[in-house]
PDB file of N, CA and C in Angstrom:
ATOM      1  N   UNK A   1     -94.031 168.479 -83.344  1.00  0.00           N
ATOM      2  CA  UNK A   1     -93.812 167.164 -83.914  1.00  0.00           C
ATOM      3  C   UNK A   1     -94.968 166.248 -83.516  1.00  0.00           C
ATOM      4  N   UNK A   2     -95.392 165.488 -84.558  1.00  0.00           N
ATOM      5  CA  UNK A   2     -97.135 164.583 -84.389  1.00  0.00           C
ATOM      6  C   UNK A   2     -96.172 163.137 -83.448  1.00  0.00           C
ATOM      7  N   UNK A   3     -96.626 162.958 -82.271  1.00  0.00           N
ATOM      8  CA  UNK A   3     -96.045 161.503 -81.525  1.00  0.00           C
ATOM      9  C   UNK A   3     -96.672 160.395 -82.640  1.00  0.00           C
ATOM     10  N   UNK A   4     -97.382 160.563 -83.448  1.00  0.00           N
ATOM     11  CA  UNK A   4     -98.154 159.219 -83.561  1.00  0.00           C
ATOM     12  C   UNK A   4     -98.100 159.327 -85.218  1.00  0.00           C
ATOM     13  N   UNK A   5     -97.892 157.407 -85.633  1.00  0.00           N
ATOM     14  CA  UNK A   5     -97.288 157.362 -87.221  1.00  0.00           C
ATOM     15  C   UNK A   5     -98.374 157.904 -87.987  1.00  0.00           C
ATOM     16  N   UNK A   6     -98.406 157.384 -89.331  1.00  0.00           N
ATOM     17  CA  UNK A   6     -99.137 158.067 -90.710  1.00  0.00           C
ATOM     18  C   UNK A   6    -100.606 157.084 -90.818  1.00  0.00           C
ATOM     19  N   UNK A   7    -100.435 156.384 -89.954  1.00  0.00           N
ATOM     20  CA  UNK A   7    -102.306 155.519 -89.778  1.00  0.00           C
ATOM     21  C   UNK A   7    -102.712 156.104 -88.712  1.00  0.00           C
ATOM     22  N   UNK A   8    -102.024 157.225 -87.501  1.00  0.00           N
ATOM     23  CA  UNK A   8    -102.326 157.647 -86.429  1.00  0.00           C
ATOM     24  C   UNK A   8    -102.090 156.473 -84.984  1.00  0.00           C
ATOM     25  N   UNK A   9    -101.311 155.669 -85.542  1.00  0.00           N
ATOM     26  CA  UNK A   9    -100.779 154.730 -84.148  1.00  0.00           C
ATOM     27  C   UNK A   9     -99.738 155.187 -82.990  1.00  0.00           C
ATOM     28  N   UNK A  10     -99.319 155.323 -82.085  1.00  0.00           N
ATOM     29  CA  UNK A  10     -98.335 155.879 -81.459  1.00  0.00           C
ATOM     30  C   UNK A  10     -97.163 154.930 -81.135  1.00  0.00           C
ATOM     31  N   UNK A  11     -97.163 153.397 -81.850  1.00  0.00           N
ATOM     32  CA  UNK A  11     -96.072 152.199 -81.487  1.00  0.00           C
ATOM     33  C   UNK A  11     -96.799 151.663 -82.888  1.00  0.00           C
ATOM     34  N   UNK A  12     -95.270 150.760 -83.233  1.00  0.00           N
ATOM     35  CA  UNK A  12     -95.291 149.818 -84.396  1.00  0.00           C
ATOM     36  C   UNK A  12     -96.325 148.706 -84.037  1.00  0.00           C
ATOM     37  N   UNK A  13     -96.753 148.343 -85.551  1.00  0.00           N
ATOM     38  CA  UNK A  13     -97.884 146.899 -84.868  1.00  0.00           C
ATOM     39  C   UNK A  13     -96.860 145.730 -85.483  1.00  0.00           C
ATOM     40  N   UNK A  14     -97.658 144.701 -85.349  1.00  0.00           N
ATOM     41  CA  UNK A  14     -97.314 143.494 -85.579  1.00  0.00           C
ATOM     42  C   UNK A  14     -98.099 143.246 -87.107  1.00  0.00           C
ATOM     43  N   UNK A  15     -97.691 142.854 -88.341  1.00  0.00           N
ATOM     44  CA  UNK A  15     -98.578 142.884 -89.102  1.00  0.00           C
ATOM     45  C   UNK A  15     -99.326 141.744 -89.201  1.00  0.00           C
ATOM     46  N   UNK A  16    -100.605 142.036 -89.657  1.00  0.00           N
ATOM     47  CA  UNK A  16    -101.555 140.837 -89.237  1.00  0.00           C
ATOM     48  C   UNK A  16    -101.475 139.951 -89.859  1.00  0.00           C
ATOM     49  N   UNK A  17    -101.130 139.364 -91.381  1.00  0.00           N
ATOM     50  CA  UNK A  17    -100.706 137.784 -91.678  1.00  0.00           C
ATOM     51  C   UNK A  17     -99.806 137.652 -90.934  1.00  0.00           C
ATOM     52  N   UNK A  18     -98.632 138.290 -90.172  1.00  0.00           N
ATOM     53  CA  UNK A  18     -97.076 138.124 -89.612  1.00  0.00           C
ATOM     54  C   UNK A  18     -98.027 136.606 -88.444  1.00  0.00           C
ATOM     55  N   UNK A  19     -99.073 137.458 -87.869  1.00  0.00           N
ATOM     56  CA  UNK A  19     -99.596 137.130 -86.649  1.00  0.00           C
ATOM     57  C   UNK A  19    -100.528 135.507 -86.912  1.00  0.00           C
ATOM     58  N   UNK A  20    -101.074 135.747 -88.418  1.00  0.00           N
ATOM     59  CA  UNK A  20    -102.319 134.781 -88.890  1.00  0.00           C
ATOM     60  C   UNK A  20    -100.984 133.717 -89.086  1.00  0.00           C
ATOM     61  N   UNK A  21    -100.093 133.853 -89.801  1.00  0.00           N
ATOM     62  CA  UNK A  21     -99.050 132.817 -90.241  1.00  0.00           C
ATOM     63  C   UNK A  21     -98.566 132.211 -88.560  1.00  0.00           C
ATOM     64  N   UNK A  22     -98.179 132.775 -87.362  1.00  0.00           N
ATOM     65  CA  UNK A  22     -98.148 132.147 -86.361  1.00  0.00           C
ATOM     66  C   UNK A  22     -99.113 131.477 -85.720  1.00  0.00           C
ATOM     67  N   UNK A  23    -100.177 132.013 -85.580  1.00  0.00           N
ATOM     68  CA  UNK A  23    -101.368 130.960 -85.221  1.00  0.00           C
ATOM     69  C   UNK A  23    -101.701 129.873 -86.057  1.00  0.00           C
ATOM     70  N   UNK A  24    -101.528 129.962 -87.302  1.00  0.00           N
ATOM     71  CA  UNK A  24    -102.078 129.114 -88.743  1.00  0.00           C
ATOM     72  C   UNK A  24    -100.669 127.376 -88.087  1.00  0.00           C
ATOM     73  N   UNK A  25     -99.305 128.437 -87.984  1.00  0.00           N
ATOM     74  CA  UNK A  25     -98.340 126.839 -87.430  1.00  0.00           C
ATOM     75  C   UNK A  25     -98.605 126.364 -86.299  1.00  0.00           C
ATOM     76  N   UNK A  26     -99.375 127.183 -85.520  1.00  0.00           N
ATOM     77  CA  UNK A  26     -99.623 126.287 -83.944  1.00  0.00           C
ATOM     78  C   UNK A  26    -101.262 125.196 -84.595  1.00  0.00           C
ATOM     79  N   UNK A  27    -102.021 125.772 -84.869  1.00  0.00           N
ATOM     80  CA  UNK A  27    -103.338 125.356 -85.234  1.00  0.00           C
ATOM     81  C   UNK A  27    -103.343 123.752 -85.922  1.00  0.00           C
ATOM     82  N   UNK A  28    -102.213 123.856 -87.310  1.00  0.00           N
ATOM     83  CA  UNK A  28    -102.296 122.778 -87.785  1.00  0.00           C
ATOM     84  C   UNK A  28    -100.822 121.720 -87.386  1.00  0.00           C
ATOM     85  N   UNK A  29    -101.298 120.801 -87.055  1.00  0.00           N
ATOM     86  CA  UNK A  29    -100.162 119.759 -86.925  1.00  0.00           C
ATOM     87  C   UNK A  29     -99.306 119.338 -87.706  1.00  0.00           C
ATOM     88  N   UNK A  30     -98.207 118.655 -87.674  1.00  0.00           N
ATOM     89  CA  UNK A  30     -97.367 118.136 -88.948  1.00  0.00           C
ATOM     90  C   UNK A  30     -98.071 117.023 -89.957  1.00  0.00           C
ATOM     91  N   UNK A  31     -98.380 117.143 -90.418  1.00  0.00           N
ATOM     92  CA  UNK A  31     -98.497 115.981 -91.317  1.00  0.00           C
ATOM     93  C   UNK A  31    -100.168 115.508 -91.470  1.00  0.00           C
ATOM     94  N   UNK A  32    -100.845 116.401 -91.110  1.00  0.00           N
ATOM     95  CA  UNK A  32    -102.217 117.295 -90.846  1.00  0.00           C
ATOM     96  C   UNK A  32    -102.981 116.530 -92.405  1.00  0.00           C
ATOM     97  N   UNK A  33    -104.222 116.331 -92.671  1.00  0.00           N
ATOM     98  CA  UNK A  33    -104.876 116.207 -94.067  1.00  0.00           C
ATOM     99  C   UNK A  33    -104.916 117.950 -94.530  1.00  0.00           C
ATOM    100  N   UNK A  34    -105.539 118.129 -95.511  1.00  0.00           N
ATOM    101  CA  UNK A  34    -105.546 119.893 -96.378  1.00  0.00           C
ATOM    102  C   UNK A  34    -106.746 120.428 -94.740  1.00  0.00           C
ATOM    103  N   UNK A  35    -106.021 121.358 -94.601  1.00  0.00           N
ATOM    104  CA  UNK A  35    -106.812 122.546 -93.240  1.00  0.00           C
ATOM    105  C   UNK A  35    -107.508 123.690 -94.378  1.00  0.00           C
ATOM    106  N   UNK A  36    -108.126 124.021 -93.972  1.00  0.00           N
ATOM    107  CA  UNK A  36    -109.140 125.649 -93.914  1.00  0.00           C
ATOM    108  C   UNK A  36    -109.159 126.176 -93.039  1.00  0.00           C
ATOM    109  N   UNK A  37    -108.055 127.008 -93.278  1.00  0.00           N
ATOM    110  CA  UNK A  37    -108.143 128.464 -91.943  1.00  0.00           C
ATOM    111  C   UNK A  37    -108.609 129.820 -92.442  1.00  0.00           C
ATOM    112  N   UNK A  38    -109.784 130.449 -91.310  1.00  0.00           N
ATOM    113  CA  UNK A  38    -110.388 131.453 -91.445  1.00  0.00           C
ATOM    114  C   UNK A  38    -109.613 132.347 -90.671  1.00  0.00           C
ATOM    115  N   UNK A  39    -109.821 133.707 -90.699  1.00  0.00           N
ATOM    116  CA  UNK A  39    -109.384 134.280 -88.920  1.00  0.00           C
ATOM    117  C   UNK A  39    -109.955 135.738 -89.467  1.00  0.00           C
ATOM    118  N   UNK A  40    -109.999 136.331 -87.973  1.00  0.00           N
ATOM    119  CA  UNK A  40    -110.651 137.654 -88.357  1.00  0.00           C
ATOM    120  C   UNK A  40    -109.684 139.057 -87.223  1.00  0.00           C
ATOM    121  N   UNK A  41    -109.650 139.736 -87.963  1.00  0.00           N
ATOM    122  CA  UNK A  41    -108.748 140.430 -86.739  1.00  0.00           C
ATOM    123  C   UNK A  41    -109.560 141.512 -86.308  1.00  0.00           C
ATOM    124  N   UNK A  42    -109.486 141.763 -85.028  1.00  0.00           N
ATOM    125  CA  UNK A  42    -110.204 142.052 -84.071  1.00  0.00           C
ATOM    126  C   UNK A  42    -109.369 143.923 -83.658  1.00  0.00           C
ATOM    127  N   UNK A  43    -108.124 143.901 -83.367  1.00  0.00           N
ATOM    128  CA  UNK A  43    -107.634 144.781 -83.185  1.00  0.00           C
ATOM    129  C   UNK A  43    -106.122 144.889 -83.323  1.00  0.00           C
ATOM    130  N   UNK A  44    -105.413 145.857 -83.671  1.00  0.00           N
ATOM    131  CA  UNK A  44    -103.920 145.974 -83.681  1.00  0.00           C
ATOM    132  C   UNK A  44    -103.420 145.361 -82.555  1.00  0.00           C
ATOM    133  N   UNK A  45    -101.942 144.455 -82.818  1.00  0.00           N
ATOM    134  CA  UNK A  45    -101.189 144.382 -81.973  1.00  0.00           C
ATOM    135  C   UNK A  45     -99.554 144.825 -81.954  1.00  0.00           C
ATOM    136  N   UNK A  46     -99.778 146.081 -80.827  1.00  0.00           N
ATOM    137  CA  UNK A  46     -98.568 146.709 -80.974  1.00  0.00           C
ATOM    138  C   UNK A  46     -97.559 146.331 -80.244  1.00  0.00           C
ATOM    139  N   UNK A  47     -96.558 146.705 -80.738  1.00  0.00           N
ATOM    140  CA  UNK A  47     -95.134 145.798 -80.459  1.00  0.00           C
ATOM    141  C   UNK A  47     -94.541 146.927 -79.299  1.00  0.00           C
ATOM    142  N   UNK A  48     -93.661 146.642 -78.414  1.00  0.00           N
ATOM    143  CA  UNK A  48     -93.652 145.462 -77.979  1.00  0.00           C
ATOM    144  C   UNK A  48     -94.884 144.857 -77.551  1.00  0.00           C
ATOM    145  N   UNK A  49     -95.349 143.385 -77.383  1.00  0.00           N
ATOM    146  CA  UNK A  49     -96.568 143.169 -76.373  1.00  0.00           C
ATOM    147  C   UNK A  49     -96.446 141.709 -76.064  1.00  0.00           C
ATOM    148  N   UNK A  50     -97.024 141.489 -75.044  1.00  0.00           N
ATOM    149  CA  UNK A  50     -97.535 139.936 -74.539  1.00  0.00           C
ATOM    150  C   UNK A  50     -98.594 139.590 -75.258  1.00  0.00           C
ATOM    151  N   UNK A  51     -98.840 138.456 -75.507  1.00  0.00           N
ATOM    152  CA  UNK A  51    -100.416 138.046 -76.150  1.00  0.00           C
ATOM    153  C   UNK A  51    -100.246 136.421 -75.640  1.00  0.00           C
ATOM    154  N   UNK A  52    -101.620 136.047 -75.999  1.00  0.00           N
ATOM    155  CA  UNK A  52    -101.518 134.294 -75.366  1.00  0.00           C
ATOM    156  C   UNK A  52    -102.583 133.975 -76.708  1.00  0.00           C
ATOM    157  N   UNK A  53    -101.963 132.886 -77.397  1.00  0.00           N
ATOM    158  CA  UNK A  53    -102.526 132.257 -77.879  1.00  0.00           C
ATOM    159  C   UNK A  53    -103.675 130.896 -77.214  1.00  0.00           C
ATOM    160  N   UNK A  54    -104.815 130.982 -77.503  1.00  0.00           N
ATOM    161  CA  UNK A  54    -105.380 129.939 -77.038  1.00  0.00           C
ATOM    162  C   UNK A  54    -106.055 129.059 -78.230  1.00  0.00           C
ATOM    163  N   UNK A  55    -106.444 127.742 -77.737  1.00  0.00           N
ATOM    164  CA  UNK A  55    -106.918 126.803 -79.000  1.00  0.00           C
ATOM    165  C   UNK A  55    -108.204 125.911 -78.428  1.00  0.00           C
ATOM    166  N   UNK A  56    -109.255 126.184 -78.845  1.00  0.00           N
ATOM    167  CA  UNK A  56    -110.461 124.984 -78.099  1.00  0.00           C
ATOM    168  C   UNK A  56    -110.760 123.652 -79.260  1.00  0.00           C
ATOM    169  N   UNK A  57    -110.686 122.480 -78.989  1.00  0.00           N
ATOM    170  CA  UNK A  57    -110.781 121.561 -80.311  1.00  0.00           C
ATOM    171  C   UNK A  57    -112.196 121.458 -80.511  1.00  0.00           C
ATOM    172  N   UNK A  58    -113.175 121.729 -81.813  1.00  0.00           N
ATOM    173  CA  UNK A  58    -114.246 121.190 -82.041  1.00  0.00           C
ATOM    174  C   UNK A  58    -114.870 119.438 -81.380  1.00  0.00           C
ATOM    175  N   UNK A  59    -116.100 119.526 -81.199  1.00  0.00           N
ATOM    176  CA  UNK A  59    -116.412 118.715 -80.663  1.00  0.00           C
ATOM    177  C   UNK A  59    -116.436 117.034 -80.921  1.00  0.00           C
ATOM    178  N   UNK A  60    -116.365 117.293 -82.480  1.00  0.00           N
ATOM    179  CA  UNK A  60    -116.596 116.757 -83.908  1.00  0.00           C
ATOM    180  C   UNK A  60    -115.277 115.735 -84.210  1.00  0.00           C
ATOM    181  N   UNK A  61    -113.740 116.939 -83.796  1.00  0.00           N
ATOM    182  CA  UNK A  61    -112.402 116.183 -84.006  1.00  0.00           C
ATOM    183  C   UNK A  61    -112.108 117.076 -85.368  1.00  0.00           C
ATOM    184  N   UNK A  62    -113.125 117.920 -85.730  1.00  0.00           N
ATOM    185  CA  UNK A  62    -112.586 117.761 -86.851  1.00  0.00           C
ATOM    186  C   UNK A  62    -111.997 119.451 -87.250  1.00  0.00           C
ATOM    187  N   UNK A  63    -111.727 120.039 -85.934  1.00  0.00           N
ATOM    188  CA  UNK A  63    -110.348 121.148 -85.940  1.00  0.00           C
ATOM    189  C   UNK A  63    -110.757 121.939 -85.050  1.00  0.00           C
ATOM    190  N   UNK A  64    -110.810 123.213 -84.840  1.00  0.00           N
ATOM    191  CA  UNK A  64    -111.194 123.953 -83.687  1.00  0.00           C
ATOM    192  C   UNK A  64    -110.762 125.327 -83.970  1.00  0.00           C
ATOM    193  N   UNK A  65    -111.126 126.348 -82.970  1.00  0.00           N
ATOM    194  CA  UNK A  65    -110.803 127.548 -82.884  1.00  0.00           C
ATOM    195  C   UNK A  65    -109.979 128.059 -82.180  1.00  0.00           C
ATOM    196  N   UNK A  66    -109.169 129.473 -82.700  1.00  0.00           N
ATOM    197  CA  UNK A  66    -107.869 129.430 -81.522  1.00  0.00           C
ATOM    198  C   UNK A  66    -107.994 131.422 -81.616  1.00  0.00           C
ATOM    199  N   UNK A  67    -107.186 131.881 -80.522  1.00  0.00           N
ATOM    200  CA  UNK A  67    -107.459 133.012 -80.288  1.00  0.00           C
ATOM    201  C   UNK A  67    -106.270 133.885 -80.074  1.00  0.00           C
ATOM    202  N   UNK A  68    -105.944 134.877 -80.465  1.00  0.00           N
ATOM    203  CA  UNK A  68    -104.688 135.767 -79.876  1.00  0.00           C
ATOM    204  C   UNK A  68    -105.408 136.710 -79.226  1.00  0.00           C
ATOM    205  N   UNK A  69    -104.752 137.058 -77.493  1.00  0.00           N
ATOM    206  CA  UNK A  69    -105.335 138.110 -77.268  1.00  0.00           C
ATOM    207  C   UNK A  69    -103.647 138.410 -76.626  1.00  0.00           C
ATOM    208  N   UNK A  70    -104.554 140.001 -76.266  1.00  0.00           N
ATOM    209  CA  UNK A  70    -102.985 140.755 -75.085  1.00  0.00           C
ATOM    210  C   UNK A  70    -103.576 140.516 -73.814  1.00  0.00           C
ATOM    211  N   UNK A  71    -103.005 141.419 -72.923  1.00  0.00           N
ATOM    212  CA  UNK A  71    -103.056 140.996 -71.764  1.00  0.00           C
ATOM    213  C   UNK A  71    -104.051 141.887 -70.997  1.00  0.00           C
ATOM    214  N   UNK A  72    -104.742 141.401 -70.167  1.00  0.00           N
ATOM    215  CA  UNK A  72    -105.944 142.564 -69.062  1.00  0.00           C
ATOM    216  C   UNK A  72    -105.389 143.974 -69.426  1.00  0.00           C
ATOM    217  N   UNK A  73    -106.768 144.166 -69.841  1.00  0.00           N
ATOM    218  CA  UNK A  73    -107.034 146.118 -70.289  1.00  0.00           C
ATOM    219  C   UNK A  73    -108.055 146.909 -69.346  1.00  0.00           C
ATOM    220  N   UNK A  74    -108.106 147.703 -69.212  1.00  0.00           N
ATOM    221  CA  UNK A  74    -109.512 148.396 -69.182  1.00  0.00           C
ATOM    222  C   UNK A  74    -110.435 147.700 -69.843  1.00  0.00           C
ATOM    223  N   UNK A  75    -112.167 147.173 -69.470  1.00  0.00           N
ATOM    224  CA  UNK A  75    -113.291 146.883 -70.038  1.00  0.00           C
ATOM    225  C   UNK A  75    -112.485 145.306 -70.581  1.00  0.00           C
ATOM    226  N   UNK A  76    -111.272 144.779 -70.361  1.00  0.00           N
ATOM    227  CA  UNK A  76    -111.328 143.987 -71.398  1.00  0.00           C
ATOM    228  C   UNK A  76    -110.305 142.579 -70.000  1.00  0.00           C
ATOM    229  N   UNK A  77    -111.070 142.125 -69.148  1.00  0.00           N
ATOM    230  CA  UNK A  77    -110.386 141.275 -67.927  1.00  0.00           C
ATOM    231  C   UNK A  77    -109.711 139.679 -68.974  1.00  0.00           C
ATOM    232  N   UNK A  78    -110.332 139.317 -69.777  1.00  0.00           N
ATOM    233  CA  UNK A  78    -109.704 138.064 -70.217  1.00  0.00           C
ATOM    234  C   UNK A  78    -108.336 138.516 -71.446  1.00  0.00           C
ATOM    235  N   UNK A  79    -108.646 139.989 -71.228  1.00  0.00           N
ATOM    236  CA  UNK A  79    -107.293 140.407 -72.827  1.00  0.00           C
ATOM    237  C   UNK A  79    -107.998 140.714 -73.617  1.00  0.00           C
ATOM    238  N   UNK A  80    -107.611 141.548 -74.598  1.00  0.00           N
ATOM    239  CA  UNK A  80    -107.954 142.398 -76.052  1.00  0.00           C
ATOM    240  C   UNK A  80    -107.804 141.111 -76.603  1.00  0.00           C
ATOM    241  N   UNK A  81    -108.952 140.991 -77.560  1.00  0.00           N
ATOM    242  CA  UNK A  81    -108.913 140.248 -78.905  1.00  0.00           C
ATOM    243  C   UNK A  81    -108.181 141.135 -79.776  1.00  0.00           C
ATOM    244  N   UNK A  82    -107.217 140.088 -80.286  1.00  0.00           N
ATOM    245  CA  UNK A  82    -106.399 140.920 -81.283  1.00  0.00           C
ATOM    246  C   UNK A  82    -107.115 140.048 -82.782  1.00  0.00           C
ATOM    247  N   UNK A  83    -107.092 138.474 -83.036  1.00  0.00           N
ATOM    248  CA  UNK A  83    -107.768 137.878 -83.607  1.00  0.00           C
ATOM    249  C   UNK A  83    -107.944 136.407 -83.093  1.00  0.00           C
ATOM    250  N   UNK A  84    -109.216 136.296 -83.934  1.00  0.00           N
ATOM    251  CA  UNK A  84    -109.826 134.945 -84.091  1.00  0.00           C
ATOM    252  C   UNK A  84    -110.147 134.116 -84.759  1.00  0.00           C
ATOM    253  N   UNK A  85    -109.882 132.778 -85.322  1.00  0.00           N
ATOM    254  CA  UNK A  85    -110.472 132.223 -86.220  1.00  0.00           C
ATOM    255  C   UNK A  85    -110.834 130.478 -86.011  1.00  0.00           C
ATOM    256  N   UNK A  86    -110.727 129.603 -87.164  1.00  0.00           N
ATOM    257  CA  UNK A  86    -110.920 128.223 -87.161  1.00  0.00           C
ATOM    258  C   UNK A  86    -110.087 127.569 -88.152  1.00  0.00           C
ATOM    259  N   UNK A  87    -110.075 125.897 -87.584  1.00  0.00           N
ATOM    260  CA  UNK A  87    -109.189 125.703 -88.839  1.00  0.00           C
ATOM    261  C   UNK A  87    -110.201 124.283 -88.629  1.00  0.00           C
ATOM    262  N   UNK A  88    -110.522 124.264 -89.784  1.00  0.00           N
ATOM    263  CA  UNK A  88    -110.992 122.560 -90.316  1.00  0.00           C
ATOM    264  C   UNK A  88    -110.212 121.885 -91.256  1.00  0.00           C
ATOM    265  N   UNK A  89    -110.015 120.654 -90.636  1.00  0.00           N
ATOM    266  CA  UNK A  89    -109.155 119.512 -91.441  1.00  0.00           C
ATOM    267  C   UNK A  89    -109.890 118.934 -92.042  1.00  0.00           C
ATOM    268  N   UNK A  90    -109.488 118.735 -93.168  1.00  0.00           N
ATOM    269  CA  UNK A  90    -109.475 117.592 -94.256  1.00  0.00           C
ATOM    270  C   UNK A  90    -110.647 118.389 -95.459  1.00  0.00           C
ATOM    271  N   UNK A  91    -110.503 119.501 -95.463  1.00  0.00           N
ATOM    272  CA  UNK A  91    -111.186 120.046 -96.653  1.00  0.00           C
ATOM    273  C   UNK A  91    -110.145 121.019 -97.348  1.00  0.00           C
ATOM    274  N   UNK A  92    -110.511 121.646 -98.599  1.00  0.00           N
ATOM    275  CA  UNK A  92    -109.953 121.870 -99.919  1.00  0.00           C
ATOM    276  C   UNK A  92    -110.328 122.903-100.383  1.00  0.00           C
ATOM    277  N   UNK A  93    -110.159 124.104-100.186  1.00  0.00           N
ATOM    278  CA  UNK A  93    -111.090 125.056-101.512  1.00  0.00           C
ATOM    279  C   UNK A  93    -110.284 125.613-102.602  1.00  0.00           C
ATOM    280  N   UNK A  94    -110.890 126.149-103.783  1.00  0.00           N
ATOM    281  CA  UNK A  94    -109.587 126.225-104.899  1.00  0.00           C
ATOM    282  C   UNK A  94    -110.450 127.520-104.662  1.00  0.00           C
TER     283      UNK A  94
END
């Protein structure tokens, strides 16, 4: 019997908009002007897991970058990047 699913993972992940849609509600505030959020995913996050969201504000005011990682790995002391991105306020793209 193969331990590991049909992408070759050995634990369920988290799916990655599941993850972009939670960072996307911490990132923007209530009542926020139109945001632009980017994000890039970095690596699976398998369930169960810890992760810490972090957020640095641009210098500007005018939104910032925020981060999901897991927790101290091997090669990896601040946590696995799981993803990363930005969100700028007050712009629009169609």
């Amino acid at each position: 019997m193969n331990p590991r699913g049909p992408l070759g993972f050995t634990r369920a992940l988290a799916h990655g908009m599941w993850t972009f849609a939670h960072c996307a509600a911490e990132a923007v505030p209530p009542g926020a002007a139109p945001v632009r959020l980017t994000a890039a995913f970095r690596a699976p996050a398998p369930l169960p897991a810890a992760v810490t969201y972090t957020w640095r504000d641009a210098p500007d005011g005018t939104g910032g970058t925020f981060q999901l990682r897991g927790g101290p790995a091997a090669g990896h002391p601040e946590g696995r990047a799981h993803m990363y991105g930005t969100a700028t306020y007050g712009t629009v793209t169609r």
